[in-house]
N, C-alpha and C. Protein backbone atom coordinates (compact mmCIF):
# COMPACT_ATOMS: atom_id res chain seq x y z
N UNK A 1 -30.64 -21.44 -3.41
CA UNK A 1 -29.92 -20.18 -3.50
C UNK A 1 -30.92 -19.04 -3.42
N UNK A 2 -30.47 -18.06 -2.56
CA UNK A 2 -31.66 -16.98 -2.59
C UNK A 2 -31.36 -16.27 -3.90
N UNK A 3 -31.98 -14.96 -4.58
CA UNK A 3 -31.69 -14.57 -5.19
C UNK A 3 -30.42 -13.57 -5.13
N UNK A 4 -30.60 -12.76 -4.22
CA UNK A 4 -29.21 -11.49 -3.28
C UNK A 4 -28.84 -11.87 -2.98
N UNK A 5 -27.60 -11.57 -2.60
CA UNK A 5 -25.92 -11.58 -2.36
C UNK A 5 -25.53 -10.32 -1.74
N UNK A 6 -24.02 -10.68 -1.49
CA UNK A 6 -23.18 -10.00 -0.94
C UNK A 6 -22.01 -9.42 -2.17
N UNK A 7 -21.63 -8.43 -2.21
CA UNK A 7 -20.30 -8.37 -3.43
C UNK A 7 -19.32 -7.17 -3.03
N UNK A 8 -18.33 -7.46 -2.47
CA UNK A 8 -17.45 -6.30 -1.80
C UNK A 8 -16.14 -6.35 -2.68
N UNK A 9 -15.82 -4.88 -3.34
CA UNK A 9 -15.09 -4.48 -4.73
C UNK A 9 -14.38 -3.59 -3.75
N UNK A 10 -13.21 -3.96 -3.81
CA UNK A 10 -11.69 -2.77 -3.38
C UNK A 10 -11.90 -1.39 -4.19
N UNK A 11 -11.51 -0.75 -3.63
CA UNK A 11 -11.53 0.32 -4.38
C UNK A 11 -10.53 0.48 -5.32
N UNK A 12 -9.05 0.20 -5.37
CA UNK A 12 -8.20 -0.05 -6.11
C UNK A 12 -8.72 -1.49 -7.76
N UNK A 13 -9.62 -2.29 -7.21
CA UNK A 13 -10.57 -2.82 -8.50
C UNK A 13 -11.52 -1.83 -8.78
N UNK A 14 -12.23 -1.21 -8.17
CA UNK A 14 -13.75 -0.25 -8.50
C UNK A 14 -12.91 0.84 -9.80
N UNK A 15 -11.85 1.15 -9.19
CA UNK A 15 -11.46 2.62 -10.34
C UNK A 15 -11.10 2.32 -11.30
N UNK A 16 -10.08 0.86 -11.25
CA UNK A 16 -9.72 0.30 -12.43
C UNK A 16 -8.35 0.22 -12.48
N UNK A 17 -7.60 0.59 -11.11
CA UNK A 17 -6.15 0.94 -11.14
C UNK A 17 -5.88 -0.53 -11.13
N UNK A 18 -5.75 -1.78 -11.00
CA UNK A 18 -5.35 -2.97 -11.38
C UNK A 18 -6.60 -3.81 -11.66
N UNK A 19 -5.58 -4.67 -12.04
CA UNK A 19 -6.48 -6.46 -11.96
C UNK A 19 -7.20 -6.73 -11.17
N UNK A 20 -8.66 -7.22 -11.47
CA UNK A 20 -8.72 -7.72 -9.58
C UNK A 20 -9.30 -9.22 -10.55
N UNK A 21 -9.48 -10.05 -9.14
CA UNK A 21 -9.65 -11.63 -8.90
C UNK A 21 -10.91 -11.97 -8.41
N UNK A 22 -11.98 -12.68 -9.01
CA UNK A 22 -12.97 -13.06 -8.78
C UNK A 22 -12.90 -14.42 -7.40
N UNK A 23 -13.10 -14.19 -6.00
CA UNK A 23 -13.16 -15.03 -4.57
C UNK A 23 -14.77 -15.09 -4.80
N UNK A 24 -15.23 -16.53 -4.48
CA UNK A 24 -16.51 -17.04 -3.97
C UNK A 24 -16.63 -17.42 -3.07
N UNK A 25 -17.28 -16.69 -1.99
CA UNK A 25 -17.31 -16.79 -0.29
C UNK A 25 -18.38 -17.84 -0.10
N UNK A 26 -18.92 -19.07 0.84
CA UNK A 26 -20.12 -19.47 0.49
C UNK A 26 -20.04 -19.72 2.35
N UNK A 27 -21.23 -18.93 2.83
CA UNK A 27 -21.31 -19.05 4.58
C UNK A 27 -21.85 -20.64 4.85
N UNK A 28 -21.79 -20.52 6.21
CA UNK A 28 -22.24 -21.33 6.79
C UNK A 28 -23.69 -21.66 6.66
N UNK A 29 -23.60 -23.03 7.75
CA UNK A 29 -25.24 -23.40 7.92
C UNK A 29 -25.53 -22.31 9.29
N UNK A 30 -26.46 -21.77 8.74
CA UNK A 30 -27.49 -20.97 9.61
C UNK A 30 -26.86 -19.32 9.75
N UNK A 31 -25.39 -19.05 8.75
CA UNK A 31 -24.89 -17.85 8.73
C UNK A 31 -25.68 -16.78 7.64
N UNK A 32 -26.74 -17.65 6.49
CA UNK A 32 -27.03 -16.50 5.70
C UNK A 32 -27.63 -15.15 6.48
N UNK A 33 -27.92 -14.55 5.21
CA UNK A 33 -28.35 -13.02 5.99
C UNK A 33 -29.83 -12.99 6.08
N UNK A 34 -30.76 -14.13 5.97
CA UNK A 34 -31.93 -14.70 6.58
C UNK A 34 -31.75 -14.99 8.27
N UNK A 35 -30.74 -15.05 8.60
CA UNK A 35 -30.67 -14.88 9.81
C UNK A 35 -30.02 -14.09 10.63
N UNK A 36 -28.46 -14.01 10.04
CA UNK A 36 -27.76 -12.66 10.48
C UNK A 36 -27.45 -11.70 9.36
N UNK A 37 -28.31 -11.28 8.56
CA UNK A 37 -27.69 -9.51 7.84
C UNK A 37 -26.85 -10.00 7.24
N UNK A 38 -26.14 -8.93 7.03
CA UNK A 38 -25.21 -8.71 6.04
C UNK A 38 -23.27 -8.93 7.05
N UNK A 39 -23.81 -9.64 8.54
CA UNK A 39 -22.59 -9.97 9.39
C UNK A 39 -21.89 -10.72 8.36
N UNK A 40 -21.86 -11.97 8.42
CA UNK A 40 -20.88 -12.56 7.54
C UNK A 40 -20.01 -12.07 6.24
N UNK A 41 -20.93 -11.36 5.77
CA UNK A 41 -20.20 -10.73 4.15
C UNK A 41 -19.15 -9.46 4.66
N UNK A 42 -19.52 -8.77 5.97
CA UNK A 42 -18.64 -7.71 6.55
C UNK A 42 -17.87 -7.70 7.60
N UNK A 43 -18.03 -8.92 8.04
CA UNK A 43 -16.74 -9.20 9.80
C UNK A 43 -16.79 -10.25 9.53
N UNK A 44 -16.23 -11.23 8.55
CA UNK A 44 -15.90 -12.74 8.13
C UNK A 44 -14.52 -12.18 8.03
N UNK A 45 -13.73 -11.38 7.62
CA UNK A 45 -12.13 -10.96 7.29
C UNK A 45 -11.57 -10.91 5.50
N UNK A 46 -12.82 -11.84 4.96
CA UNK A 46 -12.11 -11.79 3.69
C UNK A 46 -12.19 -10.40 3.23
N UNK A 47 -13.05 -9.29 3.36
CA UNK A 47 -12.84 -8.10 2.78
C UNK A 47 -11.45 -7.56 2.97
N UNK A 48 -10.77 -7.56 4.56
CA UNK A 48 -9.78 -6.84 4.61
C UNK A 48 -8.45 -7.96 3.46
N UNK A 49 -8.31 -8.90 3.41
CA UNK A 49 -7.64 -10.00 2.35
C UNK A 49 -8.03 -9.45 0.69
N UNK A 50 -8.83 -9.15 0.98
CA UNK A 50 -9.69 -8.44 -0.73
C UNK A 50 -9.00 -7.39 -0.70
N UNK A 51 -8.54 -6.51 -0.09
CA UNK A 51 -7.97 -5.06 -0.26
C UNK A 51 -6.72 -5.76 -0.41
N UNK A 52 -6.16 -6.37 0.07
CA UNK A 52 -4.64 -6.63 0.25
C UNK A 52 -3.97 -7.46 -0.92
N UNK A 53 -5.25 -8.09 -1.73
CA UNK A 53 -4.77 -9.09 -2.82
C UNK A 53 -5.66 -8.85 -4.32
N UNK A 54 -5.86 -7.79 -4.35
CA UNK A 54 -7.18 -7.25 -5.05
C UNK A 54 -8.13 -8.43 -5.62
N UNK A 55 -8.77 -8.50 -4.76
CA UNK A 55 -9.62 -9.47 -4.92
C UNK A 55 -11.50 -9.09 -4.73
N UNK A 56 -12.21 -9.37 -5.32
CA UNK A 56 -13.62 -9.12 -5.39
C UNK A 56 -13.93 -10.20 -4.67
N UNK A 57 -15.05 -9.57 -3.94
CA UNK A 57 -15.14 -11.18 -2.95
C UNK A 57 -17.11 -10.77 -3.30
N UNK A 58 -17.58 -12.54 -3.99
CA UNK A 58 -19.35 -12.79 -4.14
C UNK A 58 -19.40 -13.53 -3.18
N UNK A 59 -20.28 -13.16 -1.64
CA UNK A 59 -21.40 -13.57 -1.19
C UNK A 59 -22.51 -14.16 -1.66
N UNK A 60 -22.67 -15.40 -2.15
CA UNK A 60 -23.92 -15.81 -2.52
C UNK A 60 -24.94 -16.44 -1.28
N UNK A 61 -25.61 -16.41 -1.33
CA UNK A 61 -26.98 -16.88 0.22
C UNK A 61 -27.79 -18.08 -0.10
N UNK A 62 -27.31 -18.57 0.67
CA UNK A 62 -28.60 -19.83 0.51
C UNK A 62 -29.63 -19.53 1.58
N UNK A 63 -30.64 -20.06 1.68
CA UNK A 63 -31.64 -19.76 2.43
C UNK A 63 -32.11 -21.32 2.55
N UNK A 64 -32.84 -21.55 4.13
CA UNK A 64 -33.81 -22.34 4.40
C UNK A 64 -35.46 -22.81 3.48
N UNK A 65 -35.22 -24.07 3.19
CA UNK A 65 -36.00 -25.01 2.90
C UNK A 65 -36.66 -25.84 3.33
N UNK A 66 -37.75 -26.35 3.42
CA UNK A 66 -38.20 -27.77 3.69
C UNK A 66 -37.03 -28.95 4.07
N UNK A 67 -36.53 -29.21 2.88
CA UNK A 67 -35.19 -30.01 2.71
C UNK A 67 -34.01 -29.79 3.43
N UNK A 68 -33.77 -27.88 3.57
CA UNK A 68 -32.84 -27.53 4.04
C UNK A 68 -33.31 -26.69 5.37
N UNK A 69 -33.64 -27.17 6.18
CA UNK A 69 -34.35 -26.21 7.29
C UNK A 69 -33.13 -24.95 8.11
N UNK A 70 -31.67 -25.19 7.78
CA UNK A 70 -30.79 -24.31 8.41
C UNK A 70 -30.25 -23.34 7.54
N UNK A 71 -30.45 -23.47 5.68
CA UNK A 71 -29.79 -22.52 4.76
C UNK A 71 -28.45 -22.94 4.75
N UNK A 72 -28.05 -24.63 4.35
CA UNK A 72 -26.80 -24.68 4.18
C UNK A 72 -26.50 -25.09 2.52
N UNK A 73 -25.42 -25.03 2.62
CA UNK A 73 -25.14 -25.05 1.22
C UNK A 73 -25.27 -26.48 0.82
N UNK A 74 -25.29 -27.44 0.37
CA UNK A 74 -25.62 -28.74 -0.15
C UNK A 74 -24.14 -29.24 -0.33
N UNK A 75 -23.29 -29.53 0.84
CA UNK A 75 -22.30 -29.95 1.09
C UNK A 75 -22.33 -31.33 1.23
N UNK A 76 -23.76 -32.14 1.58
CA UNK A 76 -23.59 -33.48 1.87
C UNK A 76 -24.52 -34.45 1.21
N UNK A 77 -25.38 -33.70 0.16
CA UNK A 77 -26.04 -34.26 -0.71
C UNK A 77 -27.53 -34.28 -0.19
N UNK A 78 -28.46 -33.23 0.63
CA UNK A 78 -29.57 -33.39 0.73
C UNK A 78 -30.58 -33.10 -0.48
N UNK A 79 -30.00 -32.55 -1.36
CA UNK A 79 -30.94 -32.61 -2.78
C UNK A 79 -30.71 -33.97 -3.57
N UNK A 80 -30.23 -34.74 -3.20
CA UNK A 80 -29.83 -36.14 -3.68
C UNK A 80 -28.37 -36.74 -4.67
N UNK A 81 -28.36 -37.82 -4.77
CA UNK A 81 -27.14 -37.93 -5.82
C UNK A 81 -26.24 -36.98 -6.39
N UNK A 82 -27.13 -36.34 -6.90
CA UNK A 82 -26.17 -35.48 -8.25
C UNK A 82 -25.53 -34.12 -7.49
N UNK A 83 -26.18 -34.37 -5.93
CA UNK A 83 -25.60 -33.02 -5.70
C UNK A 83 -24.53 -32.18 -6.03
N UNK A 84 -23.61 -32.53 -6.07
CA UNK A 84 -22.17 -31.95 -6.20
C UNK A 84 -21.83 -31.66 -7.79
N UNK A 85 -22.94 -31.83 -8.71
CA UNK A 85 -23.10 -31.30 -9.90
C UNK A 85 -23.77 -30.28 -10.04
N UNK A 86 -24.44 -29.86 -9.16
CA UNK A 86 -25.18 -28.34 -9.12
C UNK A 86 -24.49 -27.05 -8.98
């Protein structure tokens, strides 16, 4: 996991006029913003779905490793066994 992220707040959550809903976005292999910016967190579509359902949407980033040479998320267990407990 890199340390930065992405975090896009409706404005209808920012002021406080309702509820909003915590969404965890998690990109692709080779989509973090180590390779493309901040594209994914802003023309993926969930922002415009975030306005419409007040929803907060976290971008978290994985980044390239040794282990992980593309920055994917550990979908198939390359950190070993326990992956899917992390």
């Amino acid at each position: 996991m890199d340390a930065n992220g992405y975090v896009y707040v409706p404005k209808q959550c920012d002021t406080g006029e309702t509820t909003c809903q915590l969404h965890v976005v998690f990109h692709g292999c080779e989509q973090g913003a180590y390779i493309i910016n901040d594209t994914f967190a802003w023309n993926s579509g969930y922002n415009r779905h975030a306005d419409a359902n007040n929803l907060v949407i976290l971008y978290p980033q994985a980044f390239p490793t040794e282990l992980n040479p593309k920055g994917c998320y550990d979908w198939w267990g390359y950190t070993g066994p326990p992956y899917a407990t992390k």
